[in-house]
N, C-alpha and C. Protein backbone atom coordinates (compact mmCIF):
# COMPACT_ATOMS: atom_id res chain seq x y z
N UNK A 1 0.83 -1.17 0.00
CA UNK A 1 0.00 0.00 0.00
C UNK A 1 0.88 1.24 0.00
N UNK A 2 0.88 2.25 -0.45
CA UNK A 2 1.24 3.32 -0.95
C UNK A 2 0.95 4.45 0.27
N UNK A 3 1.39 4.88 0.80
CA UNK A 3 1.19 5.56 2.03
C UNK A 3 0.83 7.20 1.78
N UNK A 4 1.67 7.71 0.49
CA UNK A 4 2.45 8.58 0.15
C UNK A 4 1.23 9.47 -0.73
N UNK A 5 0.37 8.08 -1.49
CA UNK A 5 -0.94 9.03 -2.61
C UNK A 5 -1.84 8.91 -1.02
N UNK A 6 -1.97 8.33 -0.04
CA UNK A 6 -3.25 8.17 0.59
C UNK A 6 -3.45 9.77 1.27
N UNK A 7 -2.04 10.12 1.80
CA UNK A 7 -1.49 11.21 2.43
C UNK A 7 -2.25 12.27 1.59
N UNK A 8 -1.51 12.87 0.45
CA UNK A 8 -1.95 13.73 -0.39
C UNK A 8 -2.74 13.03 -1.49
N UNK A 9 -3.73 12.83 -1.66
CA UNK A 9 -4.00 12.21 -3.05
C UNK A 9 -4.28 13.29 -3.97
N UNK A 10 -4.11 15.19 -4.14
CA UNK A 10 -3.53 15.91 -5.07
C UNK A 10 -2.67 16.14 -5.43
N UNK A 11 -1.42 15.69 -5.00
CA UNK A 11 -0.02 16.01 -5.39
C UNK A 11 0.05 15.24 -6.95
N UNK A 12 0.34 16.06 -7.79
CA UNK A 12 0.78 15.27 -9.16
C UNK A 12 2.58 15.53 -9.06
N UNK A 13 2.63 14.24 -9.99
CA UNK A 13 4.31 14.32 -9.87
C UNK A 13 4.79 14.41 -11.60
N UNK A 14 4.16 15.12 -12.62
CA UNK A 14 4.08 15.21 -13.50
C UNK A 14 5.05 16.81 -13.92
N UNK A 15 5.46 16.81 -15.01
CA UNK A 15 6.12 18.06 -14.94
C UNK A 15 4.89 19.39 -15.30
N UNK A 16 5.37 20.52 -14.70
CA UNK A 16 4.77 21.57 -15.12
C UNK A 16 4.94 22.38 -16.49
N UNK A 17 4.07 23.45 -16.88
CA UNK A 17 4.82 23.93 -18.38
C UNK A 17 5.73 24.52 -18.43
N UNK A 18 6.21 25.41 -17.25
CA UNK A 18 7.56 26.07 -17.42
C UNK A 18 8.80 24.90 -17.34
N UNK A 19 8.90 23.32 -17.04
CA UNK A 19 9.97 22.85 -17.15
C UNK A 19 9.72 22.14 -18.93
N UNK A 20 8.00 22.16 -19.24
CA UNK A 20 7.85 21.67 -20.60
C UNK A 20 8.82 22.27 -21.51
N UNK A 21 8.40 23.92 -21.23
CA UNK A 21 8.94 24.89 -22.56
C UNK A 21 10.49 24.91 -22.41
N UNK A 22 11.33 25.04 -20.75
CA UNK A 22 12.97 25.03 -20.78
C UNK A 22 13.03 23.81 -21.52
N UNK A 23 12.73 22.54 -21.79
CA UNK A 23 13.00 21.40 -21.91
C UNK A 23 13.08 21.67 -23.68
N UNK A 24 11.99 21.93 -24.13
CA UNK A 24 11.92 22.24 -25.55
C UNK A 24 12.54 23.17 -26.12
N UNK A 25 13.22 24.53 -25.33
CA UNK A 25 14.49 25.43 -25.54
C UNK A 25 15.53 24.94 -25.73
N UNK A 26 15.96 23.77 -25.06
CA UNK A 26 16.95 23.18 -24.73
C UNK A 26 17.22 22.29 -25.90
N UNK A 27 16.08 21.56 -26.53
CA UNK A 27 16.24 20.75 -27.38
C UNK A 27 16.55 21.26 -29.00
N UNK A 28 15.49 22.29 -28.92
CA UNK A 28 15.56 23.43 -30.45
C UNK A 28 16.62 23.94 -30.14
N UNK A 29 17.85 24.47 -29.20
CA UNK A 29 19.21 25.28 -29.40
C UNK A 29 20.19 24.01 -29.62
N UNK A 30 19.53 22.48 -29.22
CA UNK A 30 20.74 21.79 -29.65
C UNK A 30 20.48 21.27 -30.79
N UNK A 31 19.28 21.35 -31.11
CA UNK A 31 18.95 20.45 -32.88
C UNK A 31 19.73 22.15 -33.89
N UNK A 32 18.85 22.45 -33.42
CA UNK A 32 19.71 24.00 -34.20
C UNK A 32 21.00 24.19 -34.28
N UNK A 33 21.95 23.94 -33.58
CA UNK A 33 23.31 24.34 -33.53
C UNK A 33 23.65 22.83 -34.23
N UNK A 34 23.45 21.45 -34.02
CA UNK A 34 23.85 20.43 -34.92
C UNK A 34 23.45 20.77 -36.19
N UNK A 35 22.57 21.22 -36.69
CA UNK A 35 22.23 21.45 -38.17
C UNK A 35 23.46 22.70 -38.64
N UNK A 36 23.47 23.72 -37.73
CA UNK A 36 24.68 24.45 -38.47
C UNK A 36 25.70 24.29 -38.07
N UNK A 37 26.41 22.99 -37.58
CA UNK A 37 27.58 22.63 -37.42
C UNK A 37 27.80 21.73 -38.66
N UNK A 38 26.24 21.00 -39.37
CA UNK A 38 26.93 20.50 -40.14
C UNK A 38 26.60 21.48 -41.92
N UNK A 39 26.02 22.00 -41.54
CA UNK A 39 25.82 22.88 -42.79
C UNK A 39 27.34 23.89 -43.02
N UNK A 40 27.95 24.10 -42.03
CA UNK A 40 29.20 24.89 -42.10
C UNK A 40 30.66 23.83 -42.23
N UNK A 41 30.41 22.30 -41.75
CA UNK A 41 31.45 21.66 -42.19
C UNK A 41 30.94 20.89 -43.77
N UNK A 42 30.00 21.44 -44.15
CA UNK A 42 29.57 20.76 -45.59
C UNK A 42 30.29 22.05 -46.39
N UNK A 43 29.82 23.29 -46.16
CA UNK A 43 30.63 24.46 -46.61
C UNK A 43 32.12 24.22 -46.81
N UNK A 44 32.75 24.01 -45.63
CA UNK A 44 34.30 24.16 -45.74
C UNK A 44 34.49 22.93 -46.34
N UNK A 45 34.00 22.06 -46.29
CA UNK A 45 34.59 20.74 -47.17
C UNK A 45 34.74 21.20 -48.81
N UNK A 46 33.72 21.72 -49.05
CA UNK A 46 33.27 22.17 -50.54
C UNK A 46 34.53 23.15 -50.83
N UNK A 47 34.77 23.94 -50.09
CA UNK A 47 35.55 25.32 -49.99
C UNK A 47 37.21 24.28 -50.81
N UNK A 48 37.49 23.51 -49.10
CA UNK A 48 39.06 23.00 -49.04
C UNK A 48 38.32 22.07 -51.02
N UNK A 49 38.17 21.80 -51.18
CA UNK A 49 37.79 20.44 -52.67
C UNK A 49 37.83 21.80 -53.86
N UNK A 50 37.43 23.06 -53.89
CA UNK A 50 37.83 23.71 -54.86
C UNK A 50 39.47 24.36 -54.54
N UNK A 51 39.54 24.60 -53.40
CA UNK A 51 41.17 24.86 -53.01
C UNK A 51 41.80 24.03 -53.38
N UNK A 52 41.55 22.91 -53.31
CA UNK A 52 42.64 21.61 -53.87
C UNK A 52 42.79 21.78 -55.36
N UNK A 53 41.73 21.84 -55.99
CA UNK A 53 41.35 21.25 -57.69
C UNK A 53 42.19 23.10 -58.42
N UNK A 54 42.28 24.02 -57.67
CA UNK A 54 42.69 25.41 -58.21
C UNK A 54 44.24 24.85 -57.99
N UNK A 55 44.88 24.52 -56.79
CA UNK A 55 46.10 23.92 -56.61
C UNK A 55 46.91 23.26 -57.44
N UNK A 56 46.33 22.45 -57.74
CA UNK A 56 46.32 21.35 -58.74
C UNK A 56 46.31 22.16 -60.11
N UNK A 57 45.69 22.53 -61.00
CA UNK A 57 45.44 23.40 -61.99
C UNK A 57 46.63 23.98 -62.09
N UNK A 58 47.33 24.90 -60.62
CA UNK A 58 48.48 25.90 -60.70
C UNK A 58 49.84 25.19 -60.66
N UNK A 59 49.63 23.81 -60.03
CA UNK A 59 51.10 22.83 -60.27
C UNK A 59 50.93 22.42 -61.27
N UNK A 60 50.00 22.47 -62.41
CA UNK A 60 49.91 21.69 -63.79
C UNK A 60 50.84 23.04 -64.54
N UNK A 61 50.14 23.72 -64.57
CA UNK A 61 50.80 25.38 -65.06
C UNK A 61 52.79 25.12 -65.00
N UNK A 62 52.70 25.15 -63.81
CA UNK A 62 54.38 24.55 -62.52
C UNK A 62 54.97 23.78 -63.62
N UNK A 63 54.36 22.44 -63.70
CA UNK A 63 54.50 21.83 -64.72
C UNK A 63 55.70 21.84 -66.23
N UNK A 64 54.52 22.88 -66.74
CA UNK A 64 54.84 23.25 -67.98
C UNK A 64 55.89 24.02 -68.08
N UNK A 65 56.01 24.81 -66.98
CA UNK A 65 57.19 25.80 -67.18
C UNK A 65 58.62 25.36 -67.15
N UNK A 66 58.20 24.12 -66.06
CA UNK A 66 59.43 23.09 -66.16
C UNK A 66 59.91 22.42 -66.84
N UNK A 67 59.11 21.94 -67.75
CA UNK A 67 59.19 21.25 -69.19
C UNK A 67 59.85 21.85 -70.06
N UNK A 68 59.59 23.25 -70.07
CA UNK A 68 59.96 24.18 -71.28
C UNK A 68 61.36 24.12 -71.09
N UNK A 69 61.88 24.40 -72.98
CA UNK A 69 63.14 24.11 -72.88
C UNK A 69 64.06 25.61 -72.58
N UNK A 70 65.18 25.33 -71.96
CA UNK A 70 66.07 26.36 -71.52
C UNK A 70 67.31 26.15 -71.48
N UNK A 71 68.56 26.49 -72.77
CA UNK A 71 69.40 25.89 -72.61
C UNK A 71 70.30 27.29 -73.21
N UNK A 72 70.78 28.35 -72.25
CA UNK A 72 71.64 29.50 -72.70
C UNK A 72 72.91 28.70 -73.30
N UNK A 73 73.81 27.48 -73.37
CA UNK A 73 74.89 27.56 -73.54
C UNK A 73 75.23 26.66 -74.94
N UNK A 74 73.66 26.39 -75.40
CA UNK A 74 74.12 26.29 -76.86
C UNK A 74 73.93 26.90 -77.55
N UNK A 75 73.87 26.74 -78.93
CA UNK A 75 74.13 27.66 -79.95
C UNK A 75 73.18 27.30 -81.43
N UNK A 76 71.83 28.26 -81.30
CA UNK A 76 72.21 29.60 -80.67
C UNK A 76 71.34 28.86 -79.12
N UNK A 77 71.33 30.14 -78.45
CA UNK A 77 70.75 29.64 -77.29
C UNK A 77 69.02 29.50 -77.47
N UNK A 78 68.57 28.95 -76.46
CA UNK A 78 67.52 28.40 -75.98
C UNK A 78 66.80 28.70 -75.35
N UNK A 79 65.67 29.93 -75.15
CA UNK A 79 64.87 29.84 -73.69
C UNK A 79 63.73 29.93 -74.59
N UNK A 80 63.03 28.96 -73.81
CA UNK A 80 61.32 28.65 -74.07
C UNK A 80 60.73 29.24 -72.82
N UNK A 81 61.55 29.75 -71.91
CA UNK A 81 60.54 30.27 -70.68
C UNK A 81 60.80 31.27 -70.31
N UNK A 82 59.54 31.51 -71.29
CA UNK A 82 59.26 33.09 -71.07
C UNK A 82 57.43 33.19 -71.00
N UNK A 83 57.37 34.79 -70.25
CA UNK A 83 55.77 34.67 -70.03
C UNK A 83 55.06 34.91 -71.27
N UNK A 84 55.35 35.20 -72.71
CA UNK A 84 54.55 34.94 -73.55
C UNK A 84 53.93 33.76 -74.08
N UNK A 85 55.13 32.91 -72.97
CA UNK A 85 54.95 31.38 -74.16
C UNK A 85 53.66 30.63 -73.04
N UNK A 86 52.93 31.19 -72.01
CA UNK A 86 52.41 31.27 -70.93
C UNK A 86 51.32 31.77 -70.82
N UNK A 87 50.26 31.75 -72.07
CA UNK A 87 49.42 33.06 -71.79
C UNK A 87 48.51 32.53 -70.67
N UNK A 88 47.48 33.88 -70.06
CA UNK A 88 46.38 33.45 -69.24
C UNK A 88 45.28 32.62 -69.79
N UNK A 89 45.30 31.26 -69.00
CA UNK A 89 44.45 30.35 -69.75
C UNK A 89 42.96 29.75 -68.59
N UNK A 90 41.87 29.38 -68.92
CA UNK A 90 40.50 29.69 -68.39
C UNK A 90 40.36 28.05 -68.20
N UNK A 91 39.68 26.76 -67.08
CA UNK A 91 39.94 25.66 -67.36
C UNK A 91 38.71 25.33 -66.54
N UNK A 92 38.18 24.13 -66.15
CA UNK A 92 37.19 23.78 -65.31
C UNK A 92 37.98 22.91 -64.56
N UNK A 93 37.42 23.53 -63.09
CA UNK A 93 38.42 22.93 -61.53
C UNK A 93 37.65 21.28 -61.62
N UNK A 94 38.85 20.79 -61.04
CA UNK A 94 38.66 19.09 -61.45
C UNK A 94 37.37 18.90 -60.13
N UNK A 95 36.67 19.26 -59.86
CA UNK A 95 35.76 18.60 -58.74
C UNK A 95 34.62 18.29 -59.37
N UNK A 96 33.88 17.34 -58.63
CA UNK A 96 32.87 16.90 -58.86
C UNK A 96 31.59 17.34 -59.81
N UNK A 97 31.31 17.08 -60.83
CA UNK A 97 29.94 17.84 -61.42
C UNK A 97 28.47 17.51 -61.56
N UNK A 98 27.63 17.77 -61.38
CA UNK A 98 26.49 17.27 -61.39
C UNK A 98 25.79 18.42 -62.07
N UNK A 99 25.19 18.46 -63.34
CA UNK A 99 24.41 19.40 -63.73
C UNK A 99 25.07 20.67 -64.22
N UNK A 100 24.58 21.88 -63.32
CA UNK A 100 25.53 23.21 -63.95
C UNK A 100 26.15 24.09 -62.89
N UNK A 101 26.77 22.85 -62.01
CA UNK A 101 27.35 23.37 -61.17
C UNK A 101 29.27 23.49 -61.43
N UNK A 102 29.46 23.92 -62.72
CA UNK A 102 30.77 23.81 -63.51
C UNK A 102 31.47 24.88 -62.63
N UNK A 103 32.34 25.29 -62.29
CA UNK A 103 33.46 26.04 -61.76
C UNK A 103 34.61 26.01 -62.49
N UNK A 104 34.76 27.21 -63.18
CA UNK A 104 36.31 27.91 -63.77
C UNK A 104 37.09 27.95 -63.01
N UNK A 105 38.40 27.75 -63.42
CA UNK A 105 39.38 28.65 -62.39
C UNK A 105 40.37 29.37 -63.85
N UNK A 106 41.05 30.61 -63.53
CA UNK A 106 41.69 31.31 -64.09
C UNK A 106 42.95 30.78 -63.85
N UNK A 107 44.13 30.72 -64.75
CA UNK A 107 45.39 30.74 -64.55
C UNK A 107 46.19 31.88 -65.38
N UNK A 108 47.00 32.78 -64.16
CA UNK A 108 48.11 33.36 -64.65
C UNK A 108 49.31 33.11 -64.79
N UNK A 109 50.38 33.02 -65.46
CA UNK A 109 51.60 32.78 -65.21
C UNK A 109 52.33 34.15 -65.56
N UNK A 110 53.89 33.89 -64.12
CA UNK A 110 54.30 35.06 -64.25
C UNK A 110 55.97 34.97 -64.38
N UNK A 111 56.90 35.13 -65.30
CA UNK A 111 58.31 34.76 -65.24
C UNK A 111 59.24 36.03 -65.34
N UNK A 112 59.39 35.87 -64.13
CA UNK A 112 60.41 37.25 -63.63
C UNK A 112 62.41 36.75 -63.83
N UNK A 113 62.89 37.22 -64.48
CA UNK A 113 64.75 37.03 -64.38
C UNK A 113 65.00 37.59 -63.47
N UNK A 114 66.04 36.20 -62.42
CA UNK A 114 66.41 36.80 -60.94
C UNK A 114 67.62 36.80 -61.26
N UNK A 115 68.26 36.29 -61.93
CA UNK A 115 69.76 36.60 -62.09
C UNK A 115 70.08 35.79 -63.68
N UNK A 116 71.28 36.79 -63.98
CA UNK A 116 71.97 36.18 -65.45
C UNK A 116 72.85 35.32 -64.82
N UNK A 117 73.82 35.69 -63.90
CA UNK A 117 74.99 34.52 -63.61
C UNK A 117 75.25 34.34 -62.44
N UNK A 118 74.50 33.23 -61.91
CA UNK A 118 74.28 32.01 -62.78
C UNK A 118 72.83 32.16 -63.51
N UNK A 119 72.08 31.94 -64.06
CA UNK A 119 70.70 32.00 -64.81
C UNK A 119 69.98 31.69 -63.94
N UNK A 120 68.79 32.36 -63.37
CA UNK A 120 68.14 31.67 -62.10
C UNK A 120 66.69 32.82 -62.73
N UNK A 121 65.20 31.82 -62.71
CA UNK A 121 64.14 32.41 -63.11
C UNK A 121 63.27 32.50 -61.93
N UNK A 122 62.35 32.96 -61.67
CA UNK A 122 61.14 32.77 -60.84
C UNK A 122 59.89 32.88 -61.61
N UNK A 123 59.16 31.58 -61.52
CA UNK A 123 58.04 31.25 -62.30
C UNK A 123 57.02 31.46 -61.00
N UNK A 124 55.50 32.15 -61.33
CA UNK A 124 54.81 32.40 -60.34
C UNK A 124 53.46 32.59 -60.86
N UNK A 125 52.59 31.64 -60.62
CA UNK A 125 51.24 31.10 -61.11
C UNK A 125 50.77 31.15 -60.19
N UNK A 126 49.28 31.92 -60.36
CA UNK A 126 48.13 32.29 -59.83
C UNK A 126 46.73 31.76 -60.04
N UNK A 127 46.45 31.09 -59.79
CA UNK A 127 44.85 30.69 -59.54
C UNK A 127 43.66 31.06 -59.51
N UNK A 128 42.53 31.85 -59.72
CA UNK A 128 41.51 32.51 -59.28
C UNK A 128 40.42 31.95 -59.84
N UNK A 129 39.75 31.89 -58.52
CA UNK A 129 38.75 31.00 -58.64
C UNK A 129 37.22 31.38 -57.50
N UNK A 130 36.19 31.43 -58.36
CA UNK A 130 35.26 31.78 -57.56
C UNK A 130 34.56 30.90 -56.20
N UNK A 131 34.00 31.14 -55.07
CA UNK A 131 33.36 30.01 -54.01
C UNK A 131 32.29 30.95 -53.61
N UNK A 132 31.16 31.21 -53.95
CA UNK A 132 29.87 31.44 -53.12
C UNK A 132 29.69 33.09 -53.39
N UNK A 133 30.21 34.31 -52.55
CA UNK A 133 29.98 35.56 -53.24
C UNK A 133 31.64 35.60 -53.27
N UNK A 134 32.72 35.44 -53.08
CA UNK A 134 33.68 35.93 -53.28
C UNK A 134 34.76 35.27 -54.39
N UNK A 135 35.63 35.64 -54.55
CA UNK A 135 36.87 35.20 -55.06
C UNK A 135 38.26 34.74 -54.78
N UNK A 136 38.95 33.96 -54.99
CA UNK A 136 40.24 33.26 -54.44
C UNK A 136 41.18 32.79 -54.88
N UNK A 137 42.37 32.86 -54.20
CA UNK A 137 43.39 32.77 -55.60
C UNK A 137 44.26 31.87 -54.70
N UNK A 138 45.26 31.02 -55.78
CA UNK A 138 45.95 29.93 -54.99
C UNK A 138 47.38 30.28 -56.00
N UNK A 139 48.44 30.65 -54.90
CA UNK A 139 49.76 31.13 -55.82
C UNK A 139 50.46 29.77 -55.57
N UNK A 140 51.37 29.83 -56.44
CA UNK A 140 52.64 28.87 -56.82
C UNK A 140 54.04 29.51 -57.18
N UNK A 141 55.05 29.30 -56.20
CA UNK A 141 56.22 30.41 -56.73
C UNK A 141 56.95 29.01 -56.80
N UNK A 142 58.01 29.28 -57.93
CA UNK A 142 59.34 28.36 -57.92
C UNK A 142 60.25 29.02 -58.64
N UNK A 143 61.42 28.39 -58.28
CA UNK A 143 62.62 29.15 -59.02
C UNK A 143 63.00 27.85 -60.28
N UNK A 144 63.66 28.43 -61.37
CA UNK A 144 63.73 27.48 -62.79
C UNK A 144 65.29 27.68 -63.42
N UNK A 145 66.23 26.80 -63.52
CA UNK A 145 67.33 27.27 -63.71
C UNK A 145 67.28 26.58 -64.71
N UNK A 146 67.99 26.64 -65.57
CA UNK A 146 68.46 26.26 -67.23
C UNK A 146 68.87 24.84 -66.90
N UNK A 147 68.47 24.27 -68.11
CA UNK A 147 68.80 22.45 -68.71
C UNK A 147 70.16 22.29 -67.99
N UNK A 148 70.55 21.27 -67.83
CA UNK A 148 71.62 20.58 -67.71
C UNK A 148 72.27 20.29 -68.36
């Protein structure tokens, strides 16, 4: 026998509405903040995957410049690397596509002479590439010394 309802038999042991509504505050600020924790790591994932694919694009650029031939000590001499041979070229970033969600990225290349002797170049490719309202650019510097 129950001693406890005989005593009071009005006491409810049920919650009231002010612990209803904290309870339901509590639950909507944590469903809410999980939804934009993951809506903002879906963002930056997307973000770092066009940062990579512009990267990539600007070591392909890297690439080429390295390839090109450069040889001052024959005859006559040799330089293929130069920034005309380099123009600014327009490409689609290697990520994922579905539909018309295509993304450009821009490439500049830039070849500055750091020294005649010994021959020493600086090749410096730029990236630009759009993400959401803004714009972004991913540089690449290297130095390029003549054939062997």
């Amino acid at each position: 026998m129950n001693l406890r309802n005989l005593t009071n038999p009005r006491r409810d042991y049920g919650g009231s509405l002010v612990e209803l509504v904290i309870a339901m505050a509590i639950a909507v600020v944590t469903i809410g903040g999980s939804v934009k924790g993951y809506i903002l790591t879906a963002r930056k994932a997307e973000w770092s995957a066009y940062s990579l694919a512009a990267h990539s694009m600007a070591l392909q650029r890297i690439e080429q410049t390295r390839a090109a031939k450069w040889d001052p000590s024959a005859w006559p001499a040799i330089d293929r690397v130069l920034q005309g041979n380099f123009p600014a070229q327009t490409n689609v970033l290697d990520v994922p596509i579905a539909g018309t969600n295509i993304v450009y990225g821009r490439v500049y290349t830039t070849v500055t002479n750091i020294a005649a002797y010994p021959p020493l170049k600086m090749v410096r490719v730029d990236c630009i590439w759009p993400f959401q309202q803004g714009m972004f650019t991913n540089t690449v510097i290297t130095y390029r010394a003549p054939d062997q």
